[in-house]
C-alpha atoms as a PDB file:
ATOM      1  CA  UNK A   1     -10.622 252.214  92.632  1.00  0.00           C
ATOM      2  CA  UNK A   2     -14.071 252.076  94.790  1.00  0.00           C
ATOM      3  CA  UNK A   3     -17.198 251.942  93.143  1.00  0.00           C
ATOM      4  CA  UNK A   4     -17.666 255.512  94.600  1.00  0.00           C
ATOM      5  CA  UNK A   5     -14.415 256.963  92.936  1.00  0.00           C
ATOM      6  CA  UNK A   6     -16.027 255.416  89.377  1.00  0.00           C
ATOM      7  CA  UNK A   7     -18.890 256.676  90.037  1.00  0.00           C
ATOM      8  CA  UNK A   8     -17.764 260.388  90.315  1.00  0.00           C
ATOM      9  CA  UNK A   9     -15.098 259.708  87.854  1.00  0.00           C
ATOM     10  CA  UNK A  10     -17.715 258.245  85.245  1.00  0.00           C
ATOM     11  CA  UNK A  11     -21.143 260.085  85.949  1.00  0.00           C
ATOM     12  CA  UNK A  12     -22.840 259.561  82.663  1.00  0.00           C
ATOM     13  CA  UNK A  13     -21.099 255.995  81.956  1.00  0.00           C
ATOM     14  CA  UNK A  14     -22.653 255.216  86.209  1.00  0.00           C
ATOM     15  CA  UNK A  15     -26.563 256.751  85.455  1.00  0.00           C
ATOM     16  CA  UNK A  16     -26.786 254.322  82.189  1.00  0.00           C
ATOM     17  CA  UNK A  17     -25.840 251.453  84.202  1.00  0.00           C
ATOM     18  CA  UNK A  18     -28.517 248.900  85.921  1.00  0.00           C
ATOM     19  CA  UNK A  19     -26.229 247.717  88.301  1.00  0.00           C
ATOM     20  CA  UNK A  20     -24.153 250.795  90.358  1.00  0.00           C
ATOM     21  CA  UNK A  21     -22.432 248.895  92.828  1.00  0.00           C
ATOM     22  CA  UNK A  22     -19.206 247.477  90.354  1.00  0.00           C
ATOM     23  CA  UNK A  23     -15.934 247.432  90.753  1.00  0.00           C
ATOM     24  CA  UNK A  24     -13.425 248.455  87.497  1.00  0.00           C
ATOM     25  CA  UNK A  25     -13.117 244.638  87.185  1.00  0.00           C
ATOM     26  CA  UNK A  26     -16.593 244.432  86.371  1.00  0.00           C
ATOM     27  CA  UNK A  27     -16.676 246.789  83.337  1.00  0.00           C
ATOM     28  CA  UNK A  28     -13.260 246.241  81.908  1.00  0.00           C
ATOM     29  CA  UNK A  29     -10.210 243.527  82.112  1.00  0.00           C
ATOM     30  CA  UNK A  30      -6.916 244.545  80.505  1.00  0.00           C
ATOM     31  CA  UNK A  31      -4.176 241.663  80.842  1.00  0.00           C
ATOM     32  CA  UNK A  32      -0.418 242.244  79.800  1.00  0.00           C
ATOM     33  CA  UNK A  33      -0.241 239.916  76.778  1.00  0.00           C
ATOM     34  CA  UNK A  34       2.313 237.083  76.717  1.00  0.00           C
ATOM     35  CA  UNK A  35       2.995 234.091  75.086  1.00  0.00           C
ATOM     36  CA  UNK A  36       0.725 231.525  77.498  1.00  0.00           C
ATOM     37  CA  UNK A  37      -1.838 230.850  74.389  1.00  0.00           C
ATOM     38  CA  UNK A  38      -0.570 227.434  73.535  1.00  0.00           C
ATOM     39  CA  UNK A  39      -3.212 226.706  71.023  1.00  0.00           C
ATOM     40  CA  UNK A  40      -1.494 226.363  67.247  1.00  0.00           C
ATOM     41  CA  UNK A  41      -5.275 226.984  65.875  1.00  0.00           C
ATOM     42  CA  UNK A  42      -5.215 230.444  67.863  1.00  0.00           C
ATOM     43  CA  UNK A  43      -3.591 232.562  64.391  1.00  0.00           C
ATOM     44  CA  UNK A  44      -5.184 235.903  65.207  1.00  0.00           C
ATOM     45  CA  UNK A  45      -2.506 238.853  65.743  1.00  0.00           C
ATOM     46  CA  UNK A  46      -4.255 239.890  68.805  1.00  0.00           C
ATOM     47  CA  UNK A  47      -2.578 236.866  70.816  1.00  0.00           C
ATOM     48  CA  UNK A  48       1.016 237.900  69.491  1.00  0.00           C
ATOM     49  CA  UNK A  49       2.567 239.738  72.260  1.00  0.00           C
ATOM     50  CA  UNK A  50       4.807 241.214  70.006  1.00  0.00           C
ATOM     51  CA  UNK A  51       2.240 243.069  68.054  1.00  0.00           C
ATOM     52  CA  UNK A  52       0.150 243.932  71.101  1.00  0.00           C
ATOM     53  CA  UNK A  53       1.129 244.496  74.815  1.00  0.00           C
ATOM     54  CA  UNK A  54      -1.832 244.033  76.314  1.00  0.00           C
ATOM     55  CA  UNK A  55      -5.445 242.196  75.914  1.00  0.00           C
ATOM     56  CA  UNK A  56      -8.463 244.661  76.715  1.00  0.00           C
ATOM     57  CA  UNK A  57     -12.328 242.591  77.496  1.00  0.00           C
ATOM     58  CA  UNK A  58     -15.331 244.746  77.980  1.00  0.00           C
ATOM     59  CA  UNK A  59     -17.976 243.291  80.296  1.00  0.00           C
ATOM     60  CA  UNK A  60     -21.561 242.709  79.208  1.00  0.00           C
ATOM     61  CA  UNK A  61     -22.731 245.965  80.640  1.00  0.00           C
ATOM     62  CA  UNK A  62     -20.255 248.109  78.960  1.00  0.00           C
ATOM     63  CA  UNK A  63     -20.757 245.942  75.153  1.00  0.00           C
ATOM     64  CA  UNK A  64     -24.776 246.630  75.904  1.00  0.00           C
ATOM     65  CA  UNK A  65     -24.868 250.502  77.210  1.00  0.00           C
ATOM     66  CA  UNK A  66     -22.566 250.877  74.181  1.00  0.00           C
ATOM     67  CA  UNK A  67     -24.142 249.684  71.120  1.00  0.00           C
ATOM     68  CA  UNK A  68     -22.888 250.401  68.091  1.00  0.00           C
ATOM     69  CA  UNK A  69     -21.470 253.304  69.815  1.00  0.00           C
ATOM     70  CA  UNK A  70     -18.390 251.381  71.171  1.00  0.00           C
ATOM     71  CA  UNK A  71     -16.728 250.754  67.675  1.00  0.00           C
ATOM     72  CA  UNK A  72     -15.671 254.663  67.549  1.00  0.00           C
ATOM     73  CA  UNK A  73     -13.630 253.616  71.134  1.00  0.00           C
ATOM     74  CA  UNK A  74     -10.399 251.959  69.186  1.00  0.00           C
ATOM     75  CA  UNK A  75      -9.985 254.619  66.906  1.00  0.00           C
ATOM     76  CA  UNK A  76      -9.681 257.533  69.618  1.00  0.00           C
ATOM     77  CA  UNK A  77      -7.806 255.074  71.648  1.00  0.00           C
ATOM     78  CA  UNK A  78      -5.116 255.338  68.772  1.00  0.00           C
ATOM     79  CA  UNK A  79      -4.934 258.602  68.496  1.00  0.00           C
ATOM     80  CA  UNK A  80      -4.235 259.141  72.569  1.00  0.00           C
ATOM     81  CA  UNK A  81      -0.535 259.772  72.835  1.00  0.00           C
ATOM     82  CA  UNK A  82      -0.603 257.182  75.523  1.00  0.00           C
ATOM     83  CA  UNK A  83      -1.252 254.337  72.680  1.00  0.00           C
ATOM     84  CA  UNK A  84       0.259 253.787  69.686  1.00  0.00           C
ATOM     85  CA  UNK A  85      -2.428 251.776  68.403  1.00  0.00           C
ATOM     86  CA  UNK A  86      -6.085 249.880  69.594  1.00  0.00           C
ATOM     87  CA  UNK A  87      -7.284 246.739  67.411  1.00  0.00           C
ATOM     88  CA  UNK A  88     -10.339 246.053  67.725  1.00  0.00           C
ATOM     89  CA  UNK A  89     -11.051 241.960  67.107  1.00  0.00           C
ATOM     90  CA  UNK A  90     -14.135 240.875  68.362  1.00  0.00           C
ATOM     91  CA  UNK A  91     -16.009 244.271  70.002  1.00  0.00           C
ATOM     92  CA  UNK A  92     -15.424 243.111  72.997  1.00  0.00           C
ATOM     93  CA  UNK A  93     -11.840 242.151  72.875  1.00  0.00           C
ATOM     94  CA  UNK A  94      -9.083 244.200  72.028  1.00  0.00           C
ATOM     95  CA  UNK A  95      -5.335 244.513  71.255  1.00  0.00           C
ATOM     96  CA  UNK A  96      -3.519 247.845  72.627  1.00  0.00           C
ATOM     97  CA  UNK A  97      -0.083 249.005  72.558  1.00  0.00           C
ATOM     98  CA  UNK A  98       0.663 251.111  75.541  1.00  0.00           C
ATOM     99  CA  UNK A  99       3.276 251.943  78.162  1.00  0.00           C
ATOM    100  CA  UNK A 100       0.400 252.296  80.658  1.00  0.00           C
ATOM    101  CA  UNK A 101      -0.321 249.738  83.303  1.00  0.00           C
ATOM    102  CA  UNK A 102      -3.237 247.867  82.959  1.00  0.00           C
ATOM    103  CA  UNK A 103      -5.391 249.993  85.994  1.00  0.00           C
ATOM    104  CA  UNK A 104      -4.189 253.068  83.372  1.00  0.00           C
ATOM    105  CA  UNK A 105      -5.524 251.643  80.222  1.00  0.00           C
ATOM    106  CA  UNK A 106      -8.529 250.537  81.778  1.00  0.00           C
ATOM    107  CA  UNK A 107      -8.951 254.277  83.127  1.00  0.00           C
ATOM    108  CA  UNK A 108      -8.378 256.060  79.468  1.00  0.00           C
ATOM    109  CA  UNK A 109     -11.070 253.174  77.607  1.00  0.00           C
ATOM    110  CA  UNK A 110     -13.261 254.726  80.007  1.00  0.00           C
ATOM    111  CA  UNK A 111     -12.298 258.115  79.912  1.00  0.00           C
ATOM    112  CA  UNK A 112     -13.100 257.740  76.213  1.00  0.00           C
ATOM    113  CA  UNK A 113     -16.056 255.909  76.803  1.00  0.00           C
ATOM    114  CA  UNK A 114     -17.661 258.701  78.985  1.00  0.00           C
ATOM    115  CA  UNK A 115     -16.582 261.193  76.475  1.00  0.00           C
ATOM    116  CA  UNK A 116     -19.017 259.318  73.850  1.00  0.00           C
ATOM    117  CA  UNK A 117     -21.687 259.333  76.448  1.00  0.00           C
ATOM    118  CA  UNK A 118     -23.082 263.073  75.943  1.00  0.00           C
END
């Protein structure tokens, strides 16, 4: 997606932001989650591929336009029919279970993300 698709696509999430010209990469990284964490002091469920399918990281930008609003973002990520659930572990990192493709889950965090923009 171009940073002018986003930008229509996202209007409130694009006026809050200091820098405009970004790319979905920028805001959000979601990363099919598999078993390449070879660290034994790594216990966290989030890193168990069989609990989680993918691995969501919000930028910066999105964690500081946010605030304390982001932490109502996992729970109506779970209750998409899309996801079956969204843990959040750190605010900024995330464990998702989802049939979508990464570009797809990236797209509904934001969807949801706008929606809590008003």
């Amino acid at each position: 997606m171009t940073t002018e698709e986003l930008q229509a696509r996202y209007p409130r999430l694009f006026e809050r932001l200091e820098d405009q010209n970004v790319l979905l990469r920028n805001l959000i990284v979601v990363d099919e989650n598999d078993e390449d964490i070879n660290d034994d002091e790594l216990t966290d469920e989030l890193y168990d591929p069989s609990i989680y399918s993918h691995m969501v990281y919000l930028h910066t930008p999105i964690v500081d336009l946010m605030g304390e609003k982001l932490a109502a973002i996992p729970p109506a990520i779970s209750g998409r029919e899309d996801f079956k659930e969204c843990y959040d572990s750190e605010g900024d990192l995330w464990g998702v279970v989802s049939e979508l493709d990464e570009v797809q889950i990236s797209l509904a965090i934001l969807d949801e993300i706008e929606q809590v923009l008003v």
